[in-house]
Protein backbone atom coordinates (compact mmCIF):
# COMPACT_ATOMS: atom_id res chain seq x y z
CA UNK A 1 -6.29 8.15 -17.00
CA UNK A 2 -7.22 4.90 -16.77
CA UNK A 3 -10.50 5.09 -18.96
CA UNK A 4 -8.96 7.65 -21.25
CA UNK A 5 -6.37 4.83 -21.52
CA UNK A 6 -9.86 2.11 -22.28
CA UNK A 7 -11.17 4.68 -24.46
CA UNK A 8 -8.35 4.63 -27.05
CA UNK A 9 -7.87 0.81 -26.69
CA UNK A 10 -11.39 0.44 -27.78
CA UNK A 11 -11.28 2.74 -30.74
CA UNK A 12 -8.18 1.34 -31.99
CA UNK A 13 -9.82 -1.75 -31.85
CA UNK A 14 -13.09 -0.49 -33.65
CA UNK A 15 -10.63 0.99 -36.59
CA UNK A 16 -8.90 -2.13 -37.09
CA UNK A 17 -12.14 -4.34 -37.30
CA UNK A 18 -13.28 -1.34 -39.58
CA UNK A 19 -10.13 -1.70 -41.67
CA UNK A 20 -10.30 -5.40 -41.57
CA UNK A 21 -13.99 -5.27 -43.37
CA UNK A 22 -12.77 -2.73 -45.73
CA UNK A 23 -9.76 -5.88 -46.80
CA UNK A 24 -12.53 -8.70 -47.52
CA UNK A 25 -14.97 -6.38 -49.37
CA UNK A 26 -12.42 -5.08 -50.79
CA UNK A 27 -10.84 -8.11 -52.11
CA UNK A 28 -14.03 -9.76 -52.78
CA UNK A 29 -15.19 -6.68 -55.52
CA UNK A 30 -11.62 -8.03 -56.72
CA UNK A 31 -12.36 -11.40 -57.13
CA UNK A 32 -15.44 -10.22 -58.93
CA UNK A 33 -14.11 -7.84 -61.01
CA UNK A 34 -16.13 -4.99 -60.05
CA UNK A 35 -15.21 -1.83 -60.85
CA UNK A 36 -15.44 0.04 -57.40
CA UNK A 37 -12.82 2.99 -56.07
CA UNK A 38 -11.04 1.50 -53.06
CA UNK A 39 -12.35 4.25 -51.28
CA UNK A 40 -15.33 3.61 -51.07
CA UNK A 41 -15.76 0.44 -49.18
CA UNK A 42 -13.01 2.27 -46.61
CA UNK A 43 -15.71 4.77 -45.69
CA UNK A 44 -18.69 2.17 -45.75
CA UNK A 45 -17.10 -0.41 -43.49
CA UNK A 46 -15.59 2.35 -41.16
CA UNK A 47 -18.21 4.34 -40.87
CA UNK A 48 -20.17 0.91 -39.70
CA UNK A 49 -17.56 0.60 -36.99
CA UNK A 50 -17.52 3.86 -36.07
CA UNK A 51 -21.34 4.12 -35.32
CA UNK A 52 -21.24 0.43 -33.57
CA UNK A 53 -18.74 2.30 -31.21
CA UNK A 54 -21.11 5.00 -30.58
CA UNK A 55 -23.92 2.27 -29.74
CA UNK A 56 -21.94 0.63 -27.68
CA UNK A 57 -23.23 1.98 -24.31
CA UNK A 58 -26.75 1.59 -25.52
CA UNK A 59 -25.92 -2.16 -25.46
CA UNK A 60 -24.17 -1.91 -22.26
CA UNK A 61 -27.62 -0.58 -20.90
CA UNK A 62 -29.27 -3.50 -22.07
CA UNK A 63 -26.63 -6.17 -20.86
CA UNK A 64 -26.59 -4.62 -17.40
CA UNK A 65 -30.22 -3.82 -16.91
CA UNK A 66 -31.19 -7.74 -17.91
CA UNK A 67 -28.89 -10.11 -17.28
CA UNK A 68 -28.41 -13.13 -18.72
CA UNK A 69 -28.47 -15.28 -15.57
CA UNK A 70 -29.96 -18.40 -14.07
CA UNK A 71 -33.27 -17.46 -12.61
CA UNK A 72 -33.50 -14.13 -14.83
CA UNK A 73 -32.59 -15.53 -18.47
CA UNK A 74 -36.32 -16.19 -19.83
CA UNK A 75 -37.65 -12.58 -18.70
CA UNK A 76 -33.81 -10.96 -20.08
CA UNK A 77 -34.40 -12.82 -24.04
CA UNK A 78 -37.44 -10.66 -24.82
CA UNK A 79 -35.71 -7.25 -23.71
CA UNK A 80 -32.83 -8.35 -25.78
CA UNK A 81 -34.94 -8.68 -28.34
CA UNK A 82 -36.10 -5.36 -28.23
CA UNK A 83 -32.29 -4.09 -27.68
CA UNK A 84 -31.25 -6.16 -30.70
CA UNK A 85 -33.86 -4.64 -33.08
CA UNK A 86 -33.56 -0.52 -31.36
CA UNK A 87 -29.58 -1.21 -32.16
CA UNK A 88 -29.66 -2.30 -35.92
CA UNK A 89 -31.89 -0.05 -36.65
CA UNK A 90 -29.69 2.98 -34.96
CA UNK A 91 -26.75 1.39 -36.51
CA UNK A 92 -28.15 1.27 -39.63
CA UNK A 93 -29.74 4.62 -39.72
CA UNK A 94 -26.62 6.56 -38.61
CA UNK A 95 -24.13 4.52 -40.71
CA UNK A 96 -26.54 5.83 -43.40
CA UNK A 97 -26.52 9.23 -42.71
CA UNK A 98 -22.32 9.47 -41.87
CA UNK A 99 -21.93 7.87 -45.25
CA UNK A 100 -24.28 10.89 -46.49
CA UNK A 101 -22.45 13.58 -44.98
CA UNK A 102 -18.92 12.55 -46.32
CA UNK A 103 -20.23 12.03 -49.27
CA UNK A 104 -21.17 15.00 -49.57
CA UNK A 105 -18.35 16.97 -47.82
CA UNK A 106 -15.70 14.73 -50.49
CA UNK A 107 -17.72 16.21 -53.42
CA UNK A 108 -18.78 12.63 -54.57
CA UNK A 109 -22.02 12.06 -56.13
CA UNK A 110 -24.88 10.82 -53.81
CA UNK A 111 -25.14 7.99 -51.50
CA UNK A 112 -27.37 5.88 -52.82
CA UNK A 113 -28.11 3.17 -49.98
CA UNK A 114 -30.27 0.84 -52.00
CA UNK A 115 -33.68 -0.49 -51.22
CA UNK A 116 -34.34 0.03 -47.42
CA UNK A 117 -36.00 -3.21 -46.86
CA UNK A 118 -33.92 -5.19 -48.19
CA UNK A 119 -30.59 -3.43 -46.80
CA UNK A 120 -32.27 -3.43 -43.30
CA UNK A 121 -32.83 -7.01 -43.53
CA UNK A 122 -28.78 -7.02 -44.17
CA UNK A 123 -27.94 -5.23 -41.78
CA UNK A 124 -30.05 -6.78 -39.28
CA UNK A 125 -28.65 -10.23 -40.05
CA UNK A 126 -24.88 -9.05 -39.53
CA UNK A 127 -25.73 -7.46 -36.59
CA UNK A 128 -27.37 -9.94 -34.84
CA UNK A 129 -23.70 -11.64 -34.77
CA UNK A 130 -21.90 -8.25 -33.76
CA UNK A 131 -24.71 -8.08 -30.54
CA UNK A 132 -24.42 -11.39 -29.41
CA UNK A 133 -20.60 -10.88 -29.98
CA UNK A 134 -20.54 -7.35 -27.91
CA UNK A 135 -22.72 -9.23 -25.17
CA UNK A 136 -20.10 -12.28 -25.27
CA UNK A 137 -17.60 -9.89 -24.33
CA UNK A 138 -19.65 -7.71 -21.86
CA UNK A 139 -20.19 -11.05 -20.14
CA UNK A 140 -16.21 -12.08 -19.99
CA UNK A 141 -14.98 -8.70 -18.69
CA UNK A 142 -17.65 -8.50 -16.12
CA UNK A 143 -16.96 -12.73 -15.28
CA UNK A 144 -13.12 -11.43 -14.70
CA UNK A 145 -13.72 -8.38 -12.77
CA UNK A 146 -16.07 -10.04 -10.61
CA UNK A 147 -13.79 -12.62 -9.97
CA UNK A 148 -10.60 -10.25 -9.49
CA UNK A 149 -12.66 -8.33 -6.93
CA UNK A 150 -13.86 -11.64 -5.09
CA UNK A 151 -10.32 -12.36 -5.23
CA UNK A 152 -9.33 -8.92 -3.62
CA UNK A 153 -12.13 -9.56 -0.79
CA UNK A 154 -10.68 -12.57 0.26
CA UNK A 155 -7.43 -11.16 0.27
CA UNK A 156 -8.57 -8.40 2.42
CA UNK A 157 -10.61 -10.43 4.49
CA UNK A 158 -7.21 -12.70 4.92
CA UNK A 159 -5.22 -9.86 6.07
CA UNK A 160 -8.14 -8.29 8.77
CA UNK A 161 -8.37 -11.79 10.27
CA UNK A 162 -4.80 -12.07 10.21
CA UNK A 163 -4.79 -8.65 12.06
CA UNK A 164 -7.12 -9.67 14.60
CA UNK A 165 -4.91 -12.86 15.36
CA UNK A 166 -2.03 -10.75 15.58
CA UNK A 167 -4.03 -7.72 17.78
CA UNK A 168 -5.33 -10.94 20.11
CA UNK A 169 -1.57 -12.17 20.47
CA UNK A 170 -0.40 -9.27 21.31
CA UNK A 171 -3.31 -8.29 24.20
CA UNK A 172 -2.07 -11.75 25.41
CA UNK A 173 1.48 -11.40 25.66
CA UNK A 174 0.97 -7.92 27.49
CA UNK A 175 -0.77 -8.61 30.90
CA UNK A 176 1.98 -11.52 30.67
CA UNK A 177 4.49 -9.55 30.56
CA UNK A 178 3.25 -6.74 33.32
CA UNK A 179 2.63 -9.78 35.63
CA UNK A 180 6.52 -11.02 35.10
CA UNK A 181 7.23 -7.01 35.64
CA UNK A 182 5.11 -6.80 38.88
CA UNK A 183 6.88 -9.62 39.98
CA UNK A 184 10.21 -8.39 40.04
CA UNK A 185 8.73 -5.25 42.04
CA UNK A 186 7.77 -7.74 44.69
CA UNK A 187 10.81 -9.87 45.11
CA UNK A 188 12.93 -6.85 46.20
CA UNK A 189 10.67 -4.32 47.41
CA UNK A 190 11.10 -5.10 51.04
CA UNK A 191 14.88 -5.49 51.03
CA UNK A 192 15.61 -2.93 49.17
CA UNK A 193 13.08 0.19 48.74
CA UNK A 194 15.39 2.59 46.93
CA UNK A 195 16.18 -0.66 44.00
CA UNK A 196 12.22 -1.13 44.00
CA UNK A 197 11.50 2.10 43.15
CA UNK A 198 14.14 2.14 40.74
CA UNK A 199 12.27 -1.20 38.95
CA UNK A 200 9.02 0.97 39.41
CA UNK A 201 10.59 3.89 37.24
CA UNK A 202 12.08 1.52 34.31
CA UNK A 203 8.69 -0.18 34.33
CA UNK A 204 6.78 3.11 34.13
CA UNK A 205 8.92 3.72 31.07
CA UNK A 206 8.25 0.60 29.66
CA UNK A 207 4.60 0.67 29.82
CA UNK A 208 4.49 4.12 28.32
CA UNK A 209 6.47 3.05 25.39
CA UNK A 210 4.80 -0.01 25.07
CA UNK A 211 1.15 1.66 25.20
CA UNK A 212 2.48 4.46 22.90
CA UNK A 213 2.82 1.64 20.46
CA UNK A 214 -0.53 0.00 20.99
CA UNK A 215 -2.31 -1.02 17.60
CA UNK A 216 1.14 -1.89 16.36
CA UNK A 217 1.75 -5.55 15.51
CA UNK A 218 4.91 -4.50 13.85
CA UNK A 219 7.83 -2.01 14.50
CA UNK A 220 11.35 -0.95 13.11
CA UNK A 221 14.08 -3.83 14.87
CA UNK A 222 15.74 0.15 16.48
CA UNK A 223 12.21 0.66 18.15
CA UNK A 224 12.12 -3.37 19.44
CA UNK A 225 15.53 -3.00 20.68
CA UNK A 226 14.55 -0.02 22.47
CA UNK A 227 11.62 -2.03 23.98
CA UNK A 228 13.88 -4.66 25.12
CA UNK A 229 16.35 -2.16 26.75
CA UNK A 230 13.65 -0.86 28.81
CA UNK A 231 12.91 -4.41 29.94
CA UNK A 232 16.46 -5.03 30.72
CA UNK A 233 16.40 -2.08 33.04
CA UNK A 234 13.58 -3.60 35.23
CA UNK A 235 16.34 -6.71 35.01
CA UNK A 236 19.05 -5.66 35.68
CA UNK A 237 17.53 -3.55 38.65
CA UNK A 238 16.30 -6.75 40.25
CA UNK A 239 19.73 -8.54 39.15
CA UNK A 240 22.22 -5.78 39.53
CA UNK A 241 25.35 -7.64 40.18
CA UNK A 242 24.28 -11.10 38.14
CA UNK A 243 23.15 -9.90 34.79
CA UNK A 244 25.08 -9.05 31.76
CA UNK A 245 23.63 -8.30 28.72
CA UNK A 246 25.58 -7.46 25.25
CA UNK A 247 23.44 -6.29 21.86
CA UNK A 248 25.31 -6.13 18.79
CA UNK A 249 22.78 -5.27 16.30
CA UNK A 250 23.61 -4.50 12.55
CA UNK A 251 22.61 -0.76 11.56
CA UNK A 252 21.41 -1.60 8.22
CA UNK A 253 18.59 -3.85 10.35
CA UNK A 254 17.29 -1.18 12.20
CA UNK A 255 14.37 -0.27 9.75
CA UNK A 256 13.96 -4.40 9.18
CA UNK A 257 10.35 -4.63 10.12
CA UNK A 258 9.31 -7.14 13.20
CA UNK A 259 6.71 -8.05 15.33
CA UNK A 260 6.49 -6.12 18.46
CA UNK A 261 7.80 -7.91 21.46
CA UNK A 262 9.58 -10.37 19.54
CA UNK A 263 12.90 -10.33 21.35
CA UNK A 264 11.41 -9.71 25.03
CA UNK A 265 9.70 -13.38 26.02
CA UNK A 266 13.22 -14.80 24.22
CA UNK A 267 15.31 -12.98 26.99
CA UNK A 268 12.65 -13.48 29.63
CA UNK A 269 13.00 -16.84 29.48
CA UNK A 270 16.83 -17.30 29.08
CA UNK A 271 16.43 -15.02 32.76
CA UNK A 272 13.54 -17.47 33.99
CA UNK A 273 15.05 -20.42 33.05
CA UNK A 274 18.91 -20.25 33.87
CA UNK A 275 19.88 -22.54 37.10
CA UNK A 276 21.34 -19.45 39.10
CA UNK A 277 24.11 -21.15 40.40
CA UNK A 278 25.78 -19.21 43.36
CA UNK A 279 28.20 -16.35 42.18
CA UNK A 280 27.18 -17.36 38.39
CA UNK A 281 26.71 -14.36 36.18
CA UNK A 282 23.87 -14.75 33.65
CA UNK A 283 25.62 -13.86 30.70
CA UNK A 284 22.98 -12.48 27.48
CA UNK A 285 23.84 -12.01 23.85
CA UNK A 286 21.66 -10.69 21.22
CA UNK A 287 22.64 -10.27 17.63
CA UNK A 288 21.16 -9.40 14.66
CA UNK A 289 22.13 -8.54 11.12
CA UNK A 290 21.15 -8.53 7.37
CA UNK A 291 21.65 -11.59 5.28
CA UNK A 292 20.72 -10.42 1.71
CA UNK A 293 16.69 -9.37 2.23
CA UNK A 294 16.17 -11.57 5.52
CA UNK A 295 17.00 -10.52 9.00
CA UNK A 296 18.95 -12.93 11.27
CA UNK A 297 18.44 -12.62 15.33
CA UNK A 298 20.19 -14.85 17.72
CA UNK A 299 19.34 -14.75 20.93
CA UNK A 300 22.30 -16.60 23.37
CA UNK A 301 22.96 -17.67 27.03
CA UNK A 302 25.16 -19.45 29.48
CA UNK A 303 22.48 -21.68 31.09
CA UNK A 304 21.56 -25.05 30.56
CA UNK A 305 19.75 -24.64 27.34
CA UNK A 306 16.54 -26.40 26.47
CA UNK A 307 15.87 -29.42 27.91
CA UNK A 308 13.18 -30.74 25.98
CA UNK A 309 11.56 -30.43 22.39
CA UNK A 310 10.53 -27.46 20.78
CA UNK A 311 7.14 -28.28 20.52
CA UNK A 312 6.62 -29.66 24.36
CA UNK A 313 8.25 -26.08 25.45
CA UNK A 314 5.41 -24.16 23.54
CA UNK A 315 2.75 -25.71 25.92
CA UNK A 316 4.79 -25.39 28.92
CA UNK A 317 4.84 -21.05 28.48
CA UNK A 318 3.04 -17.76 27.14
CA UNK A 319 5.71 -16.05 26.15
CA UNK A 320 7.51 -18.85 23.40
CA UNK A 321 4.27 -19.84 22.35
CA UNK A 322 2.86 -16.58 21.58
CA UNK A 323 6.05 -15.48 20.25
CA UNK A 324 6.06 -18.50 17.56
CA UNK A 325 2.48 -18.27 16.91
CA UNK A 326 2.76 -14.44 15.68
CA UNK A 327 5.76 -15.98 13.58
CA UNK A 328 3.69 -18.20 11.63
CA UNK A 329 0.55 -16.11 11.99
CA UNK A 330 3.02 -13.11 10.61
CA UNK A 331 5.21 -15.05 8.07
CA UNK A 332 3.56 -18.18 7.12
CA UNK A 333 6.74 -20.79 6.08
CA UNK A 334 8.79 -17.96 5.27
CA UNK A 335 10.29 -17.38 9.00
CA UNK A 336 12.47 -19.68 10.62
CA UNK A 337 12.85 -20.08 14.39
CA UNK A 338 15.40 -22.71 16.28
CA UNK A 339 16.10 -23.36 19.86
CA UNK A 340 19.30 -25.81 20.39
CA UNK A 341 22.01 -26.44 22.93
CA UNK A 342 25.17 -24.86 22.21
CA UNK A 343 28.57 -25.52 24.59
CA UNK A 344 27.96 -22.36 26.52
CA UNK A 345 24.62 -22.82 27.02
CA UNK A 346 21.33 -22.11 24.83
CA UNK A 347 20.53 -20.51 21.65
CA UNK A 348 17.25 -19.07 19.89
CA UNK A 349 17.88 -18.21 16.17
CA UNK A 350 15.49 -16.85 13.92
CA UNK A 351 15.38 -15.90 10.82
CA UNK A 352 13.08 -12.84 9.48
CA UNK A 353 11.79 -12.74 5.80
CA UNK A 354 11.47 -8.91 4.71
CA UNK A 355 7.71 -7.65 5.47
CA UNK A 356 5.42 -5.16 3.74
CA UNK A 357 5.15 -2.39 6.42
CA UNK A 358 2.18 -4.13 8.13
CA UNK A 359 0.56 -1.19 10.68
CA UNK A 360 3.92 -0.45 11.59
CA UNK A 361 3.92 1.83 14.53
CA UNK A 362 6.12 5.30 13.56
CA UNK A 363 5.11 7.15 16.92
CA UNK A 364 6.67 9.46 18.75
CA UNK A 365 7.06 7.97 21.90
CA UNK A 366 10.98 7.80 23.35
CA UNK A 367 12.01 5.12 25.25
CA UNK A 368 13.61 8.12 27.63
CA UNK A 369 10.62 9.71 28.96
């Protein structure tokens, strides 16, 4: 399609530059007050153009068998040469003959070319402008494509490096996360077998979902909730009578693309980080819903919020400093993340740009198995 689409671009072009000769010869046997049927010059000049478009790959050949290049432009001038003289003379030869044929097919009286030294010497001199002309533009379209595809290479090679950071985050935050998980196995497993083994079947779960989504750097908000609900069972089996945790997600944000694990380290550390007073509930919201194209996830507690900057808590864990880094690495400027003290306690509120589906996991696994 698309060169049947170059095709007729290019032979529209030819007709008009034929049609465009025809005017000034036409106009100048006006001026001159020669007596010569319109017609005539119409067939002459377009019967030029036509055979320069049926030349045209020879030139091509020439142009991209010696280039006109640093290093290679003394050895390309002769063959150019050559390529200049082998095209006049086809162009001249065949415009010759066409003009013969519909000559004779229109009933006219001969074509009668003129003296063949002299009109090759003519033609030779007007088409040493139309090949240096052709080559002019061989040279700009294959200047732009070269730099469009150079252009498309470092756009690909932008987004595979941006993979790999993402691929690396992620292998980071995992054995992160199954140490936390381990963890929880270890501070109740010899008080209480039967709620061990229950944190042992949520985190078998877990792991199976997550590895089900492995290669994924991004997943459907429904499938990241799903992931954090599975790490909220492991919680809420070591915490059974001091953890509540509410999600009120938006359905139209369930397909909103985000990065996987997003939500988990911001829970983990609302759980890791609240004072645990005696007989105080730790109290969990998480919200999210669409504003216009962007996604808006607030993450809130009743502990003692953060205590210092932003940028000190990054260094200080894995899990907020990976999370942010696969933010920027993800989103560039366009996502916005804020951790501040609010009266009941903390808050971490981001805000999601929409993303091209970016190796988005659609697996089958289920969160149930």
């Amino acid at each position: 399609m698309a060169r049947a689409r170059l095709f007729l671009t290019v032979l529209l072009l030819t007709t008009c530059t034929g049609l465009i000769s025809f005017g000034s010869v036409a106009f100048l046997f006006r001026a001159e007050e020669t007596q010569v049927p319109l017609y005539k010059p119409l067939i002459w000049e377009l019967t030029s153009a036509y055979t320069l478009l049926l030349l045209l790959p020879l030139i091509w050949w020439f142009f991209s068998r010696f280039k006109l290049e640093r290093g290679k432009f003394a050895a390309a001038v002769p063959a150019h040469l050559l390529g200049l003289l082998t095209f006049s003379g086809l162009h001249t030869a065949g415009m010759v003959a066409l003009r013969k044929v519909i000559y004779a097919l229109l009933g006219l009286e001969p074509y009668e070319y003129g003296s063949p030294l002299n009109r090759a010497l003519m033609e030779l001199y007007k088409d040493t402008f139309t090949y240096i002309a052709v080559i002019l533009i061989f040279s700009a379209a294959a200047w732009w494509r070269n730099s469009r595809d150079a252009e498309l290479r470092s756009v690909r090679l932008q987004a595979d490096l941006r993979e790999v950071q993402l691929q690396a985050l992620r292998a980071q935050l995992d054995p992160h996360f199954l140490f936390n998980a381990l963890n929880a196995v270890s501070d109740v497993m010899y008080e209480d077998v039967d709620r061990a083994d229950q944190i042992l079947s949520s985190l078998s779960r877990l792991l199976r979902f997550s590895m089900d989504a492995r290669g994924a750097t991004a997943h459907p908000l429904r499938r990241e909730l799903a992931l954090l609900g599975l790490y909220l069972d492991v919680m809420r089996a070591r915490f059974p009578d001091r953890l509540r945790v509410t999600v009120d997600a938006d359905p139209a944000a369930a397909d909103h693309a985000v990065p996987v694990l997003l939500l988990q380290p911001l829970v983990e550390n609302c759980i890791k980080h609240h004072p645990r007073a005696a007989g105080q509930t730790m109290e969990i919201e998480v919200t999210a819903k669409r504003t216009g194209e962007r996604l808006e996830v607030t993450v809130t507690d009743n502990g003692s919020g953060p205590d210092k900057p932003l940028a000190e808590l990054r260094r200080q864990g894995v899990g907020l400093e990976n999370t942010l880094r696969r933010l920027e690495t993800f989103y560039g400027d366009a996502a916005q993340f804020q951790l501040e003290k609010t009266p009941a306690g903390g808050a971490a509120r981001l805000v999601i740009p929409p993303q091209p589906r970016h190796k988005e996991e659609e697996h089958n696994a289920n969160p149930d198995r």
